[in-house]
PDB file of N, CA and C in Angstrom:
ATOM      1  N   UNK A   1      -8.955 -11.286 -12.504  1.00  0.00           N
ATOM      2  CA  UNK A   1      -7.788 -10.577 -11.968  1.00  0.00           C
ATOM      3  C   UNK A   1      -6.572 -11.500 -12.096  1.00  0.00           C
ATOM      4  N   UNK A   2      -5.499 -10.943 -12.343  1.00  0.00           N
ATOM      5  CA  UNK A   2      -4.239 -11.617 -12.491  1.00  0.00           C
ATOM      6  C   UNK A   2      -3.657 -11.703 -11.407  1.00  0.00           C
ATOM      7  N   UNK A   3      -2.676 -13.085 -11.252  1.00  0.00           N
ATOM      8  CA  UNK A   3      -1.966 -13.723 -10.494  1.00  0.00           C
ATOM      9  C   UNK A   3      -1.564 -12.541  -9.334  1.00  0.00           C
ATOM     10  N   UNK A   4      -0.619 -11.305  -9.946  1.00  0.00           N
ATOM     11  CA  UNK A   4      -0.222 -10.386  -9.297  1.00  0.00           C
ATOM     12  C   UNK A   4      -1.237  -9.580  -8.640  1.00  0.00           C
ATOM     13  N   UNK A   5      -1.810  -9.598  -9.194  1.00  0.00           N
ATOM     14  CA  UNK A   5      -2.929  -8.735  -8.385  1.00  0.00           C
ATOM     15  C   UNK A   5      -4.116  -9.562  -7.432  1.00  0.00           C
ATOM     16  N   UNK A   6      -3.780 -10.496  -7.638  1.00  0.00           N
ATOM     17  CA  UNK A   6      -4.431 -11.415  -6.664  1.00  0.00           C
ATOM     18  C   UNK A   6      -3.866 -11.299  -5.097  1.00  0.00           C
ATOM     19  N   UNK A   7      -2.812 -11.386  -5.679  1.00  0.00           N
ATOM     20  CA  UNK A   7      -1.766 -11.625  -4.437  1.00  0.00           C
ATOM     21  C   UNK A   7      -1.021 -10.158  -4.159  1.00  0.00           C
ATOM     22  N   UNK A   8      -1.084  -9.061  -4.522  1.00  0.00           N
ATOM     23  CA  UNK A   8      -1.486  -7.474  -3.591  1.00  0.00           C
ATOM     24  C   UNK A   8      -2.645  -7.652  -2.902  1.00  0.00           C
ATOM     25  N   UNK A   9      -3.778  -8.089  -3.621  1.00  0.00           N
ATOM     26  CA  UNK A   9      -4.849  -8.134  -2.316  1.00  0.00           C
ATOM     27  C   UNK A   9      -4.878  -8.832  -1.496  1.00  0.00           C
ATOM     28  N   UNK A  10      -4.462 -10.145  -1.627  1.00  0.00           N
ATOM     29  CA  UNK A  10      -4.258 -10.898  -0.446  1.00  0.00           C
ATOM     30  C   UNK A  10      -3.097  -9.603   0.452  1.00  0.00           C
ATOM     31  N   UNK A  11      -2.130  -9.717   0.216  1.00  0.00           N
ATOM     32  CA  UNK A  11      -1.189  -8.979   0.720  1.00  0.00           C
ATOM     33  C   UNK A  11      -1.677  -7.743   1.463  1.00  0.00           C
ATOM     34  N   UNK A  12      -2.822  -6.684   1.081  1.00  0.00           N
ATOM     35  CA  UNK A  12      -3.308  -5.943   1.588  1.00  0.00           C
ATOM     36  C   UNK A  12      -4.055  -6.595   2.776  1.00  0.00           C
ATOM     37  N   UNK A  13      -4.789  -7.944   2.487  1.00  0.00           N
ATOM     38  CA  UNK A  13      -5.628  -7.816   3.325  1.00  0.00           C
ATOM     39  C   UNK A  13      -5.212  -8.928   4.416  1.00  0.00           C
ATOM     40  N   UNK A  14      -4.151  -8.865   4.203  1.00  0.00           N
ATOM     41  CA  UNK A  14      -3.149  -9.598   5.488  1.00  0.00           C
ATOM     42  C   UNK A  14      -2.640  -8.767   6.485  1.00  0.00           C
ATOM     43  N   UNK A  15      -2.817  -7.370   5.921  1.00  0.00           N
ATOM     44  CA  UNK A  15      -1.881  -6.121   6.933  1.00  0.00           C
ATOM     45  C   UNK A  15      -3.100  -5.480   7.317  1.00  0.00           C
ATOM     46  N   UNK A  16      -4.605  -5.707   7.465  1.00  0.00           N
ATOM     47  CA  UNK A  16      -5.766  -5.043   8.252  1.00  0.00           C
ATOM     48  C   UNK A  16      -5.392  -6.206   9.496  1.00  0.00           C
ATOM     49  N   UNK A  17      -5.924  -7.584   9.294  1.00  0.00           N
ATOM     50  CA  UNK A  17      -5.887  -8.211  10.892  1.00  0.00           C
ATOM     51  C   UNK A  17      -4.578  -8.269  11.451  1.00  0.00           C
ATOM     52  N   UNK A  18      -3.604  -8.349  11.122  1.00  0.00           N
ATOM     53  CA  UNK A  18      -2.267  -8.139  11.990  1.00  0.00           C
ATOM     54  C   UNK A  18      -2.398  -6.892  12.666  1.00  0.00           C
ATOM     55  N   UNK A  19      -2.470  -6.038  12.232  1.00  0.00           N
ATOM     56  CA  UNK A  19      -2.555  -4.396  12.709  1.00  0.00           C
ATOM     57  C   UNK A  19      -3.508  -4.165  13.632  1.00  0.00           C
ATOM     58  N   UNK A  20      -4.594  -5.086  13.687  1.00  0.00           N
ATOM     59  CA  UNK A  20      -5.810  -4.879  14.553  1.00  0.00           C
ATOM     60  C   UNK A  20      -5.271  -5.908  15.385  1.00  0.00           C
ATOM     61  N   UNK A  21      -4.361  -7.262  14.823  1.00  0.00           N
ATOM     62  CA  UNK A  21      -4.011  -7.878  16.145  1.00  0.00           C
ATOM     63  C   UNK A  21      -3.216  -6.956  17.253  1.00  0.00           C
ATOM     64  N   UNK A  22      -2.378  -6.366  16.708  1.00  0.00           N
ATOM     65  CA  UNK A  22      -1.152  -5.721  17.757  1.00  0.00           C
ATOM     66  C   UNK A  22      -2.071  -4.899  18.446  1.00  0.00           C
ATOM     67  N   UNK A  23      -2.710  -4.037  17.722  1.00  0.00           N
ATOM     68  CA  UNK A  23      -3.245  -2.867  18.981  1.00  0.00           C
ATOM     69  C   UNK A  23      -4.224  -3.815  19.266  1.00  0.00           C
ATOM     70  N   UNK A  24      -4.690  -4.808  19.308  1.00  0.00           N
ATOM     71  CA  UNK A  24      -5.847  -4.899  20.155  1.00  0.00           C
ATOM     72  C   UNK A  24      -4.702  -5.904  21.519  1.00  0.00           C
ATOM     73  N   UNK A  25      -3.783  -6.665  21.169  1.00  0.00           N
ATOM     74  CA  UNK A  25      -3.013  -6.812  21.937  1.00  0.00           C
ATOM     75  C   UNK A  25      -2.165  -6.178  23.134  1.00  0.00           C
ATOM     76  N   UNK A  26      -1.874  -4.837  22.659  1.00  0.00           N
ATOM     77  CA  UNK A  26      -1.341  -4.328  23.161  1.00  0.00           C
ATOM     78  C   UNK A  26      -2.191  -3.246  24.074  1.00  0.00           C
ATOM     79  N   UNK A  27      -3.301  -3.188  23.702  1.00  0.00           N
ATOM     80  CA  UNK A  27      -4.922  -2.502  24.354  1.00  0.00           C
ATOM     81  C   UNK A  27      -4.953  -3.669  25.982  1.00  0.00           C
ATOM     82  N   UNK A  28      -4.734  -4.775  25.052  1.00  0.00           N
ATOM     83  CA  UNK A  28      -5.077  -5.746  26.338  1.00  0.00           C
ATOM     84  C   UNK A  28      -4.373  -5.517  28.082  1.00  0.00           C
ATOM     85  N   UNK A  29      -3.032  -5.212  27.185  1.00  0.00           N
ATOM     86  CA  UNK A  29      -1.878  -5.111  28.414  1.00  0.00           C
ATOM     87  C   UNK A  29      -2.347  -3.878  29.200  1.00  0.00           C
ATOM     88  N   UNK A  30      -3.160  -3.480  28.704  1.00  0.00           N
ATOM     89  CA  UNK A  30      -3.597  -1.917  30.160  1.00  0.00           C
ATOM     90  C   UNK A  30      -4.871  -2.099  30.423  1.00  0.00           C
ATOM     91  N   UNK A  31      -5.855  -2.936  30.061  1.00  0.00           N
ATOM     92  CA  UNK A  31      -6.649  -3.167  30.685  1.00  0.00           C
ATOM     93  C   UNK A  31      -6.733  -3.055  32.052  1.00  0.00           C
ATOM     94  N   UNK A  32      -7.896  -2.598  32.727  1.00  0.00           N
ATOM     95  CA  UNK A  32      -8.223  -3.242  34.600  1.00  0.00           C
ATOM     96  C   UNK A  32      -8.729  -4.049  34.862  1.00  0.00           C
ATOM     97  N   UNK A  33      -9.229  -4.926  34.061  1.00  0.00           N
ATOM     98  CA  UNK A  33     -10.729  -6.034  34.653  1.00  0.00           C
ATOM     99  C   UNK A  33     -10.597  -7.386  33.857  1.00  0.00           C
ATOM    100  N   UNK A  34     -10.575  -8.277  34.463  1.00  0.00           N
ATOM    101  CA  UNK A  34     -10.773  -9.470  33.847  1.00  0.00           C
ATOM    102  C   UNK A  34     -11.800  -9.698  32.529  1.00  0.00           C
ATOM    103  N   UNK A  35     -12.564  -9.180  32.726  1.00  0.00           N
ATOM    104  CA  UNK A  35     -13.762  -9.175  31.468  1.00  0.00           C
ATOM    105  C   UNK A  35     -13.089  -8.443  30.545  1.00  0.00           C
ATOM    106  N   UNK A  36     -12.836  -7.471  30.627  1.00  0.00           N
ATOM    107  CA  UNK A  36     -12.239  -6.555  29.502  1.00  0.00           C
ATOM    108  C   UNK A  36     -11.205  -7.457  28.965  1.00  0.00           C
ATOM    109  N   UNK A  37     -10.264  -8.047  29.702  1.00  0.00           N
ATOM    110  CA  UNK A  37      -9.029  -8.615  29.182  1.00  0.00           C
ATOM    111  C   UNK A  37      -9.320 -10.112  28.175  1.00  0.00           C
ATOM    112  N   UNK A  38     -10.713 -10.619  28.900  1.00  0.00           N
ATOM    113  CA  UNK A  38     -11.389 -11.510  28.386  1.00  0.00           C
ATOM    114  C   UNK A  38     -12.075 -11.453  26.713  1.00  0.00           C
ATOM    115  N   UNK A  39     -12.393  -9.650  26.469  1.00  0.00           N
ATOM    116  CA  UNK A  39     -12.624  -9.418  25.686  1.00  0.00           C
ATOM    117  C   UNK A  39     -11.373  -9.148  24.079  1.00  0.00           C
ATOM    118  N   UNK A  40     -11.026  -8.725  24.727  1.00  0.00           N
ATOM    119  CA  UNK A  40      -9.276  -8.511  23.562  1.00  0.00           C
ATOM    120  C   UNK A  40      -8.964  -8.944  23.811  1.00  0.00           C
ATOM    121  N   UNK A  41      -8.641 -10.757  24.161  1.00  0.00           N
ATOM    122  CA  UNK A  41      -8.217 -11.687  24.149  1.00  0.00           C
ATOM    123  C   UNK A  41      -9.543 -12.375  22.741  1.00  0.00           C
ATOM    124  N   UNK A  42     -10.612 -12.448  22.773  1.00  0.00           N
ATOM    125  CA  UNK A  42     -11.299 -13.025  22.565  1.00  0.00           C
ATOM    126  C   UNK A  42     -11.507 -12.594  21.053  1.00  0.00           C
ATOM    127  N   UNK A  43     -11.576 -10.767  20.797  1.00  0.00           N
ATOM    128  CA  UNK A  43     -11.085  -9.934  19.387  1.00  0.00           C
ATOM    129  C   UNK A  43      -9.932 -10.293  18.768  1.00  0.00           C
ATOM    130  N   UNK A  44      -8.362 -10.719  19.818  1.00  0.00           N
ATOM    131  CA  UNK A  44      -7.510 -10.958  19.030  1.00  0.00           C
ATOM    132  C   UNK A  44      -7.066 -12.559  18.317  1.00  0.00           C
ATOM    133  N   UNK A  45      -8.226 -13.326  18.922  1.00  0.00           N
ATOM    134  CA  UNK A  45      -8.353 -14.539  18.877  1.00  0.00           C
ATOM    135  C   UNK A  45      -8.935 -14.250  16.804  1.00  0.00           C
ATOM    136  N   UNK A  46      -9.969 -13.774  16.914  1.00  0.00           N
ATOM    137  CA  UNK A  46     -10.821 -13.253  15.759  1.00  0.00           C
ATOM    138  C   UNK A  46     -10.318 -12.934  14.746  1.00  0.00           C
ATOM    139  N   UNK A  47      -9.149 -11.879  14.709  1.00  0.00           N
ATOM    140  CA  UNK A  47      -8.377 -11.768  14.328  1.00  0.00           C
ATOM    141  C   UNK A  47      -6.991 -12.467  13.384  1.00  0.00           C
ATOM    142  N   UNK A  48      -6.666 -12.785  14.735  1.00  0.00           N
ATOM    143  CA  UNK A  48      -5.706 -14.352  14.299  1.00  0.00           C
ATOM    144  C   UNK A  48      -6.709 -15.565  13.194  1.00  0.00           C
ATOM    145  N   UNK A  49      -7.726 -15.345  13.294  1.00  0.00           N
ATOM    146  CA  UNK A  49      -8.567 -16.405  12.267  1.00  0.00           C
ATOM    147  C   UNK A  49      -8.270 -15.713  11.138  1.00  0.00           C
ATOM    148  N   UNK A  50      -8.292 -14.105  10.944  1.00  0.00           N
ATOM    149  CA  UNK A  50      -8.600 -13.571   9.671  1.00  0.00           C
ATOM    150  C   UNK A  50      -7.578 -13.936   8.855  1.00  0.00           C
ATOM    151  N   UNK A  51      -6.195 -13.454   9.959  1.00  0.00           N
ATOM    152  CA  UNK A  51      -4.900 -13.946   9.585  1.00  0.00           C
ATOM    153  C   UNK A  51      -4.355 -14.839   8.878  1.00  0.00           C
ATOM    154  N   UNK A  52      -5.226 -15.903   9.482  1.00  0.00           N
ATOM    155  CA  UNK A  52      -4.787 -17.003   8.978  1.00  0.00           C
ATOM    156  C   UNK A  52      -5.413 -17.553   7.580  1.00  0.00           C
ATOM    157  N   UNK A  53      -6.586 -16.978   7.747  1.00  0.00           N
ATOM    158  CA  UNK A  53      -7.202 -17.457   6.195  1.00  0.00           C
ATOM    159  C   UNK A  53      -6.666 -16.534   4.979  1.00  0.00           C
ATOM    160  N   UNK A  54      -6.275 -15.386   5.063  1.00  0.00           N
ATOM    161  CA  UNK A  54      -5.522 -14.370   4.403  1.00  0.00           C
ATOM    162  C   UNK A  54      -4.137 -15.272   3.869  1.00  0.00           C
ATOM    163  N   UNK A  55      -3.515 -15.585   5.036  1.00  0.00           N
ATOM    164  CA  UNK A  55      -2.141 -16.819   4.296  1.00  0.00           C
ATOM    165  C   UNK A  55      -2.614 -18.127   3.529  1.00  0.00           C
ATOM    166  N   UNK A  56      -3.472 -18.613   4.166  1.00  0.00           N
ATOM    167  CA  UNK A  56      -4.362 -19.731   3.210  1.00  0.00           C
ATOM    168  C   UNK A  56      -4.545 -19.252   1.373  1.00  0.00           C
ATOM    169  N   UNK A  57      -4.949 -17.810   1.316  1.00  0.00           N
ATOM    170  CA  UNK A  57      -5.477 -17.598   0.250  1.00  0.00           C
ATOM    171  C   UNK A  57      -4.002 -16.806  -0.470  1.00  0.00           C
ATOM    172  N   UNK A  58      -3.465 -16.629   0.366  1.00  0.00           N
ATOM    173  CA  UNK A  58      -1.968 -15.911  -0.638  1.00  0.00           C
ATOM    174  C   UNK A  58      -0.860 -17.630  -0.964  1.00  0.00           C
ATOM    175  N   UNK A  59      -0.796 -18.456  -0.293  1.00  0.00           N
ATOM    176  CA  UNK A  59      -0.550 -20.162  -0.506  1.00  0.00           C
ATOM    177  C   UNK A  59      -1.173 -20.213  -1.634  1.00  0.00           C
ATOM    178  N   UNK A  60      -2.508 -20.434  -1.660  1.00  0.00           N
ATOM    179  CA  UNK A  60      -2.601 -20.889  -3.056  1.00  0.00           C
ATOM    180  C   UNK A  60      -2.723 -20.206  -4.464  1.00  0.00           C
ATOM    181  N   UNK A  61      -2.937 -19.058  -4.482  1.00  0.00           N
ATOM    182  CA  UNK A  61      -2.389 -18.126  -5.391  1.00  0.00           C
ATOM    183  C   UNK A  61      -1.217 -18.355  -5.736  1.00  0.00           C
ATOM    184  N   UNK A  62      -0.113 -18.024  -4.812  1.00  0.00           N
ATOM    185  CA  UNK A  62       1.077 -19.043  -5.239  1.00  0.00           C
ATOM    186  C   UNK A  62       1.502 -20.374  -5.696  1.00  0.00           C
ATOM    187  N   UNK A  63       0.588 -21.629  -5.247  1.00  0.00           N
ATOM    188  CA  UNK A  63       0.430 -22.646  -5.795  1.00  0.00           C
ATOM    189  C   UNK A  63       0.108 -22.735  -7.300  1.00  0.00           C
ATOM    190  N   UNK A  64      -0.995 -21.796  -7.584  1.00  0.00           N
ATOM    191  CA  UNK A  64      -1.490 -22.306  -8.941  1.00  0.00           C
ATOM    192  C   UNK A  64      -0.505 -21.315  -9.864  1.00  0.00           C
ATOM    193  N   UNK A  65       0.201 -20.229  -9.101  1.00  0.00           N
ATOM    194  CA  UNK A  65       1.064 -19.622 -10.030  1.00  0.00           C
ATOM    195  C   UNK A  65       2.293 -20.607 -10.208  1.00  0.00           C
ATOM    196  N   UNK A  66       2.840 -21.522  -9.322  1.00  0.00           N
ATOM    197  CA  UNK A  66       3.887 -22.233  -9.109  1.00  0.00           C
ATOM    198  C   UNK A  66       3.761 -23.309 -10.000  1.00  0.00           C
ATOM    199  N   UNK A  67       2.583 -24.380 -10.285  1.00  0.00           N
ATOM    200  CA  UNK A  67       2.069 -25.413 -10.996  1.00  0.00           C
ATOM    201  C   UNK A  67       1.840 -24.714 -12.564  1.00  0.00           C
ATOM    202  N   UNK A  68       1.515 -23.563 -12.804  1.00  0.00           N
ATOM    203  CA  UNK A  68       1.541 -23.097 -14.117  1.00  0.00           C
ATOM    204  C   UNK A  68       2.854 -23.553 -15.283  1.00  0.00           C
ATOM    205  N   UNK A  69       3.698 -23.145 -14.763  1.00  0.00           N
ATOM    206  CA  UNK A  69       5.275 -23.614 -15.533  1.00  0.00           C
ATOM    207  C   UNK A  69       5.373 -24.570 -15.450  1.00  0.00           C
ATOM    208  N   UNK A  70       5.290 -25.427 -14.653  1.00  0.00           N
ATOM    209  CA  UNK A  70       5.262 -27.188 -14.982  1.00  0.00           C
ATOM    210  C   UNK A  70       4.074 -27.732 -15.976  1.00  0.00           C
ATOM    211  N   UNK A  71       3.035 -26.654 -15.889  1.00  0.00           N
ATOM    212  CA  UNK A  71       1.749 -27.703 -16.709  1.00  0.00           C
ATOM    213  C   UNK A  71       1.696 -27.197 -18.292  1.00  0.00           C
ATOM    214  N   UNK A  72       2.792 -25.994 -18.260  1.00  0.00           N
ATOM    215  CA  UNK A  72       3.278 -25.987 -19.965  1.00  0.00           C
ATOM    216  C   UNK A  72       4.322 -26.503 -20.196  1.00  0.00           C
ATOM    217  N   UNK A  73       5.259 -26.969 -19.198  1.00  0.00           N
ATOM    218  CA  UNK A  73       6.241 -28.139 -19.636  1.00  0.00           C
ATOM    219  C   UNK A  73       6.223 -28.937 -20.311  1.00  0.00           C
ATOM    220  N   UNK A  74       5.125 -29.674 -19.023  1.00  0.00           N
ATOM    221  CA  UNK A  74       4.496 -31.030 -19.370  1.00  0.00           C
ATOM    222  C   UNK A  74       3.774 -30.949 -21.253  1.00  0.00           C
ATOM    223  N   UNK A  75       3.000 -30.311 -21.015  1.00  0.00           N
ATOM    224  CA  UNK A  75       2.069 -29.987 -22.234  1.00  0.00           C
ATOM    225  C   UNK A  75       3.131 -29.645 -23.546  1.00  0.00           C
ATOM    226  N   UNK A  76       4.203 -29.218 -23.548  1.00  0.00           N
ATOM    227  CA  UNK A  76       5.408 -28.969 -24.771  1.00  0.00           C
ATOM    228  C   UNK A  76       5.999 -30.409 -24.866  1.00  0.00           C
ATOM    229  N   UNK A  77       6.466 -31.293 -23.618  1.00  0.00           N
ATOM    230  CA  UNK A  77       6.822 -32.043 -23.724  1.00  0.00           C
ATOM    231  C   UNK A  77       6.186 -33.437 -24.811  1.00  0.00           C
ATOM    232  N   UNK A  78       4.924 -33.094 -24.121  1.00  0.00           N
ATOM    233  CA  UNK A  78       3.792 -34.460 -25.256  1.00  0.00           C
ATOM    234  C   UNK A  78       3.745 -33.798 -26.624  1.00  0.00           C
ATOM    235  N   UNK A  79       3.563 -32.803 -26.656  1.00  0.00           N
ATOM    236  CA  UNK A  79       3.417 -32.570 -27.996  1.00  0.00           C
ATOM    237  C   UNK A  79       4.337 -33.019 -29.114  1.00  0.00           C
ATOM    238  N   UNK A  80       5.589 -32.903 -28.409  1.00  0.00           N
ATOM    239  CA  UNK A  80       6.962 -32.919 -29.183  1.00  0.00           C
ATOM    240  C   UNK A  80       7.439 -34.468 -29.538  1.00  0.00           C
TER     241      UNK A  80
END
C-alpha cells in the first residue's frame, strides 16, 4: 500500500478511539456509582492507548515519506 493510503488508514483509524473516547467520556459524566464511573474511566483510559498508537503509526508514515526526498538527493548527489 502506498504512502497515501497508508496514512487514510491510519487517519481512519484515529477517528474510531477518539469517538469512543468522547462518548464514553461523556457517558461517564451521568453515571450514579462509583464503580460505573470507575469503569469509563478505565474504557477511556483504553482508548486513549489506541489513540495514541494510531499517532505513533501516522508519525512514521510520515517520517519515511519525509526521509524519501532527502535519500534521492543524497543518492543524485554521489552519483554526479
Amino acid at each position: 500500500m502506498e504512502e497515501s493510503g497508508q496514512l487514510k488508514a491510519a487517519l481512519h483509524d484515529l477517528c474510531q478511539p477518539l469517538t469512543t473516547l468522547q462518548c464514553t467520556l461523556e457517558m461517564a459524566l451521568l453515571v450514579d456509582t462509583l464503580e460505573k464511573y470507575r469503569e469509563a474511566a478505565e474504557l477511556a483510559l483504553a482508548q486513549c492507548t489506541r489513540f495514541a498508537e494510531s499517532v505513533r503509526s501516522m508519525r512514521e508514515i510520515i517520517r519515511v515519506v519525509m526521509e524519501r526526498p532527502r535519500a534521492r538527493g543524497t543518492q543524485m548527489d554521489e552519483e554526479t
